[in-house]
Protein backbone atom coordinates (compact mmCIF):
# COMPACT_ATOMS: atom_id res chain seq x y z
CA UNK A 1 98.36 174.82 132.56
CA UNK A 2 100.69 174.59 129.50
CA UNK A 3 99.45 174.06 126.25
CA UNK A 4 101.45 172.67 123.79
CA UNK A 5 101.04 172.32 119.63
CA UNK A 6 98.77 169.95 118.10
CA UNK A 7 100.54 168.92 114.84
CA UNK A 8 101.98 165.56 116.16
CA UNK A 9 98.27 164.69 118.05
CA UNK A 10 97.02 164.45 114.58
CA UNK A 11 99.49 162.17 113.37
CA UNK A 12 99.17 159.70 116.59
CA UNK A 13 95.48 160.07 117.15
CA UNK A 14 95.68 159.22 113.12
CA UNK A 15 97.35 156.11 113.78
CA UNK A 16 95.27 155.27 116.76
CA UNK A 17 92.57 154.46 114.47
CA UNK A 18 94.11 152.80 111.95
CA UNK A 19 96.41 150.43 114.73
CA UNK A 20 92.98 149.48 116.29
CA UNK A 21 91.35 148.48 112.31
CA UNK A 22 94.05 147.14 109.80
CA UNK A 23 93.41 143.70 109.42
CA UNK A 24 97.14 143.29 109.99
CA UNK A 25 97.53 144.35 113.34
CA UNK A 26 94.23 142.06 114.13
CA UNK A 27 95.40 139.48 112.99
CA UNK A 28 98.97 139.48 114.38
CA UNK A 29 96.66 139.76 118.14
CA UNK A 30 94.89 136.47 117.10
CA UNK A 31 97.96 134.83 117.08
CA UNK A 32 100.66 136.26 119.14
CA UNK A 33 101.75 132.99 121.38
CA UNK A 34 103.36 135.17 123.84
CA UNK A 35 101.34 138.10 124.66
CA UNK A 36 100.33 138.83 128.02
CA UNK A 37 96.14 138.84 128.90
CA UNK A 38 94.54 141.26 130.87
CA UNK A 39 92.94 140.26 133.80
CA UNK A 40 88.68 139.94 132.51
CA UNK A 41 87.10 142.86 133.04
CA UNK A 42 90.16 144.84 133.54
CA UNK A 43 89.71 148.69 132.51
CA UNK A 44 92.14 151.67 131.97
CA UNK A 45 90.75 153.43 134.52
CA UNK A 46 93.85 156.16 134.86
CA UNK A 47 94.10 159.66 133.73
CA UNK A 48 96.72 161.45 131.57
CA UNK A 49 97.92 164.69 132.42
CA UNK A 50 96.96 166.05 128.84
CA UNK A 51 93.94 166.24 127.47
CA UNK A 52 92.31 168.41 124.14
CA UNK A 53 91.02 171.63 124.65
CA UNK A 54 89.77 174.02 122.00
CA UNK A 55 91.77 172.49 119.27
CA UNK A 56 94.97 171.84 121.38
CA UNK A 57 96.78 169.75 124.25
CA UNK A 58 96.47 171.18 127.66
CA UNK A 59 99.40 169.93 130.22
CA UNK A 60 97.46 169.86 133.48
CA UNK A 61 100.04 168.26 135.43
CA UNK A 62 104.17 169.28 134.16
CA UNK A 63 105.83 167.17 136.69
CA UNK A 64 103.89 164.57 135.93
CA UNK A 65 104.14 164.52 132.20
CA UNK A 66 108.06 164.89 132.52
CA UNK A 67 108.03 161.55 134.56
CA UNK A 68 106.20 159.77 132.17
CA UNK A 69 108.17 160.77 129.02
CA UNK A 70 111.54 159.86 130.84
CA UNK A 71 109.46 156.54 131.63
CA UNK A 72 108.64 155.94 128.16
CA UNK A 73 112.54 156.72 127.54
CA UNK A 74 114.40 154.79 129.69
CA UNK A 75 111.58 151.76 130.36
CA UNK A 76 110.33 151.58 126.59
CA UNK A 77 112.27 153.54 124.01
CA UNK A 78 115.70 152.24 125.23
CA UNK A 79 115.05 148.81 125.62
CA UNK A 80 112.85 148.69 122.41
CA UNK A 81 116.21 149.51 120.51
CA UNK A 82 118.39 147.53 122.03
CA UNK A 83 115.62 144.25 122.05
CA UNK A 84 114.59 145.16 118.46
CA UNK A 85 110.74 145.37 120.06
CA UNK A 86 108.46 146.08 122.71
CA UNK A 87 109.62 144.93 126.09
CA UNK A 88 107.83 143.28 127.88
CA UNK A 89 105.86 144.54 131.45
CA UNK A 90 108.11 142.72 133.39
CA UNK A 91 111.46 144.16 131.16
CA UNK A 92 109.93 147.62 131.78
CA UNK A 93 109.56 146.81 135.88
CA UNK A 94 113.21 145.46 135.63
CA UNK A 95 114.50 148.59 133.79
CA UNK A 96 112.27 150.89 136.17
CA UNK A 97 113.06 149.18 139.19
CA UNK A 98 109.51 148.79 139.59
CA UNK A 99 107.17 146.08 140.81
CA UNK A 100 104.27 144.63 138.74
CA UNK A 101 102.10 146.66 140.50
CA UNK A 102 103.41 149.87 139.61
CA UNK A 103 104.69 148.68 136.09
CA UNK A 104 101.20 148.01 135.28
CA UNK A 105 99.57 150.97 137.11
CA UNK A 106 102.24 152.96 134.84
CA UNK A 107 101.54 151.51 131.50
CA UNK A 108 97.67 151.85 132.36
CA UNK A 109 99.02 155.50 132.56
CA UNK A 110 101.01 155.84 129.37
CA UNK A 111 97.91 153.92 127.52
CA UNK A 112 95.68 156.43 128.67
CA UNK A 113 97.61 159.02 127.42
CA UNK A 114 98.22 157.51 123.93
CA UNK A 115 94.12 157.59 123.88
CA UNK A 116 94.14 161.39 124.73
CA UNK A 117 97.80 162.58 123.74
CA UNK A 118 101.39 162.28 123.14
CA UNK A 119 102.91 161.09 125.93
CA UNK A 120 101.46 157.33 125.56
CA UNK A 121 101.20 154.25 124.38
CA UNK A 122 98.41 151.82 122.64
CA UNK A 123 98.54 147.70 123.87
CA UNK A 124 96.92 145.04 121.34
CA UNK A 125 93.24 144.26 122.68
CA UNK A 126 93.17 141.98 125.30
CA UNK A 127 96.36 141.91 125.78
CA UNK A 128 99.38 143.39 127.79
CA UNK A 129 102.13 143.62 124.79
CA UNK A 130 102.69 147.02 123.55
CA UNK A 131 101.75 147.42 120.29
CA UNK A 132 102.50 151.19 119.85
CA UNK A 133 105.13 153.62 121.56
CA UNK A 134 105.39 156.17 118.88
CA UNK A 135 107.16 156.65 116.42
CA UNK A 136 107.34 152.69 117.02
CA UNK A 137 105.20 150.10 116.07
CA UNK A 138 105.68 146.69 117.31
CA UNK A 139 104.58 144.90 114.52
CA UNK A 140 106.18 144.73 110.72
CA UNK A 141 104.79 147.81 109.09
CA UNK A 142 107.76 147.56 106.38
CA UNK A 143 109.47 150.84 107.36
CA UNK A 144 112.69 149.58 109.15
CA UNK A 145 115.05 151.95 111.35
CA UNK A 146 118.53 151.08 112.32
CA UNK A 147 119.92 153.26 115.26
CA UNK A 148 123.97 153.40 115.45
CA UNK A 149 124.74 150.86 117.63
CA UNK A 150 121.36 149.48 117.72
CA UNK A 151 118.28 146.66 116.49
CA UNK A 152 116.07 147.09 114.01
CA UNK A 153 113.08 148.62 114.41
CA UNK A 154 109.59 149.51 112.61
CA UNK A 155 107.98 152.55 112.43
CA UNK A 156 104.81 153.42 112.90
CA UNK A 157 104.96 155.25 109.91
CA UNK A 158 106.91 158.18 107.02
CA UNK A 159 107.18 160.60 109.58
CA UNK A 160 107.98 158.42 112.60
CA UNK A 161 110.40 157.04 111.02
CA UNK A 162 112.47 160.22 110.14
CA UNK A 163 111.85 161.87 113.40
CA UNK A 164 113.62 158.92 115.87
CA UNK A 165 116.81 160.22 114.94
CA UNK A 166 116.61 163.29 116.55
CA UNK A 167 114.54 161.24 119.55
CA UNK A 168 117.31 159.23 120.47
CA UNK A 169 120.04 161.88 119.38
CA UNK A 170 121.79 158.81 117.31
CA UNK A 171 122.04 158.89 113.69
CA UNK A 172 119.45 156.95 111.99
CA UNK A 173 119.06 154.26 108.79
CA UNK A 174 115.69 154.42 107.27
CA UNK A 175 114.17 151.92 104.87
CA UNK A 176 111.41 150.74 103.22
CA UNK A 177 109.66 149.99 99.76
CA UNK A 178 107.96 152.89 98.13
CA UNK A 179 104.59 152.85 96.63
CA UNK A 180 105.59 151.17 93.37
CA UNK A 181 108.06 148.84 94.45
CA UNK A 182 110.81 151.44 94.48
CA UNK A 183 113.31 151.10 97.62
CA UNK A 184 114.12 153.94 99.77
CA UNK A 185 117.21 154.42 101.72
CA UNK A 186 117.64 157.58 103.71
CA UNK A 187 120.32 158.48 106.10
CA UNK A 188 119.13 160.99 108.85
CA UNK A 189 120.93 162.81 111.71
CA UNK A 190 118.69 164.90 113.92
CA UNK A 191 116.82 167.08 112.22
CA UNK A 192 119.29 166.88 108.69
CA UNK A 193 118.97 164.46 106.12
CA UNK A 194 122.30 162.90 105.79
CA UNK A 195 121.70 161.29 102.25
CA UNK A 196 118.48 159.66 100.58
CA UNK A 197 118.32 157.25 97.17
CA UNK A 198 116.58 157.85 95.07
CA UNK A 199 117.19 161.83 95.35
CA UNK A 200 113.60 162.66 94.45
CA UNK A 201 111.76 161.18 96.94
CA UNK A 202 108.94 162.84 98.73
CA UNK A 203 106.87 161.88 102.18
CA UNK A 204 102.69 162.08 101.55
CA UNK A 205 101.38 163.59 104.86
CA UNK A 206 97.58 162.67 104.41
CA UNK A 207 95.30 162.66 107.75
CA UNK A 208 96.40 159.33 109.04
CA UNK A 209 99.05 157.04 109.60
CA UNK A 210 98.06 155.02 106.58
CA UNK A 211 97.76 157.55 104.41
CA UNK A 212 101.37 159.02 105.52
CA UNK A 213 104.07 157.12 102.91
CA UNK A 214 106.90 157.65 100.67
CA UNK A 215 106.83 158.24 97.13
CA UNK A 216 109.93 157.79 94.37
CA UNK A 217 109.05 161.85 93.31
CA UNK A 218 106.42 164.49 93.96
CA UNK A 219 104.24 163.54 90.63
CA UNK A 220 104.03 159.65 92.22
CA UNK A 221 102.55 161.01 95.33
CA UNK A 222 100.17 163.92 93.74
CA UNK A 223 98.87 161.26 91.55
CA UNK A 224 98.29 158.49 94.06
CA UNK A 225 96.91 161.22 96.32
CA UNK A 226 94.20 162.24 93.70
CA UNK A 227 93.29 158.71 92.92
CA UNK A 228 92.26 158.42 96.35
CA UNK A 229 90.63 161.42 97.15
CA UNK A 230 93.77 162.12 99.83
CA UNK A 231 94.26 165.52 101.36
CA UNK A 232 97.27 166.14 102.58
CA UNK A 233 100.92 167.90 102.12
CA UNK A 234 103.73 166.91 100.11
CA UNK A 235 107.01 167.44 101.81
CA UNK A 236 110.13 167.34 99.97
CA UNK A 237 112.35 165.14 102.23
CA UNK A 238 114.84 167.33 103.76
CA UNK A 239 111.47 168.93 104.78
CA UNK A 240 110.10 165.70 105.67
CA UNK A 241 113.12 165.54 108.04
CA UNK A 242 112.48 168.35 110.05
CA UNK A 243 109.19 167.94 110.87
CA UNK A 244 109.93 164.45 111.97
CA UNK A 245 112.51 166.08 114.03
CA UNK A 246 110.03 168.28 115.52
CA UNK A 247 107.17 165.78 116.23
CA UNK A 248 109.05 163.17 117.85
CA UNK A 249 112.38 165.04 119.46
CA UNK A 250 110.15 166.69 121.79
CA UNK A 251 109.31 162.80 123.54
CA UNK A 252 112.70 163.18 125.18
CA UNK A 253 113.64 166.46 124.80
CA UNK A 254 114.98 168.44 128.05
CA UNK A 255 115.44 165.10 129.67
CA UNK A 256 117.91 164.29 131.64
């Protein structure tokens, strides 16, 4: 067995939470025209091969983890930034060269693992539309990433969105609105931050995706940290940077 670090498991199981609460993401469910249903009664019902132990990830199954990250690459990350959002089941079959059956026997897979680690994927509730394939969110969350050559995205969140650079080994556009109305535009490559306006701007880590954002300077975020009784780390963005490069290049790193 192979076990691996746990700093990006707290960011996604994090965001798990808060994807399956915000009103926003409920609502958006409620009235998503084109979203596909699950069958009533339909469960999970798969394993991962990853699961927590003592603190950390255990890889039970190498092979099998491999397959489903270069899955999630070329059936869901690719297509997502060239679409400019989830594909659909049947895009991932067609990209997979897979039938329904085993398009939905894989996401059932990939869900599975986004409930246990970092391999997966979360789908809206009753539903068969992705809603989250971090460091992507399938939904506005007002953090927008332009890929060379590619759609606009959203981000799950701060540190998603500075790590998909180094994902996709593209140089990356991020931007978004500060707390306090201040816009943010960075400019990453990998793990190096190309440029960022305005210069002082800092990433909140706190313990969930919500509470993970980007301030206009370090005293913006230590204040609106203490106001809410937030513990977390301040990273200077260059910082920032590189441990979005860390989290998220691993997804696809050493694939083919």
């Amino acid at each position: 067995m192979q076990r691996i670090g746990i700093g990006l498991l707290g960011i996604l199981i994090g965001g798990a939470a808060a994807v399956m609460t915000h009103p926003r993401w409920e609502a958006w469910a409620g009235n998503c025209s084109s979203c596909y249903s699950r069958p009533p009664g339909a469960t999970i019902g798969s394993e991962c091969p990853a699961h927590f132990e003592n603190g950390g990830v255990v890889i039970t199954d190498p092979k099998r983890a491999d397959a489903l990250r270069l899955a999630m690459r070329d059936g869901i990350y690719r297509p997502w930034f060239e679409l400019g959002r989830a594909p659909t089941p049947e895009e991932i079959g067609q990209r997979l060269q897979r039938d329904r059956a085993a398009t939905d026997a894989l996401i059932n897979e990939l869900e599975a693992c986004g409930n246990t680690a970092h391999l997966g994927v979360l789908r809206m509730p009753e539903s068969e539309l992705i809603a989250v394939a971090w460091p992507l969110a399938n939904v506005p969350t007002g953090i927008t990433v332009v890929l060379e050559g590619a759609k606009p995205v959203q981000a799950r969140c701060a540190i998603d969105a500075l790590g998909i650079s180094k994902m996709m080994d593209k140089r990356a556009t991020v931007e978004t609105t500060m707390r306090g109305g201040v816009a943010l535009r960075a400019v990453v490559d990998g793990d190096q931050l190309v440029s960022v306006e305005p210069p002082d701007a800092v990433v909140l880590k706190g313990p969930g995706c919500d509470d993970m954002n980007f301030f206009p300077s370090r005293t913006a975020a230590e204040a609106y940290a203490k106001g809410r009784g937030i513990q977390g780390k301040i990273f200077a963005m260059p910082e920032a940077v590189i441990h979005g490069a860390g989290s998220f290049g691993r997804m696809t790193a050493g694939l083919p």
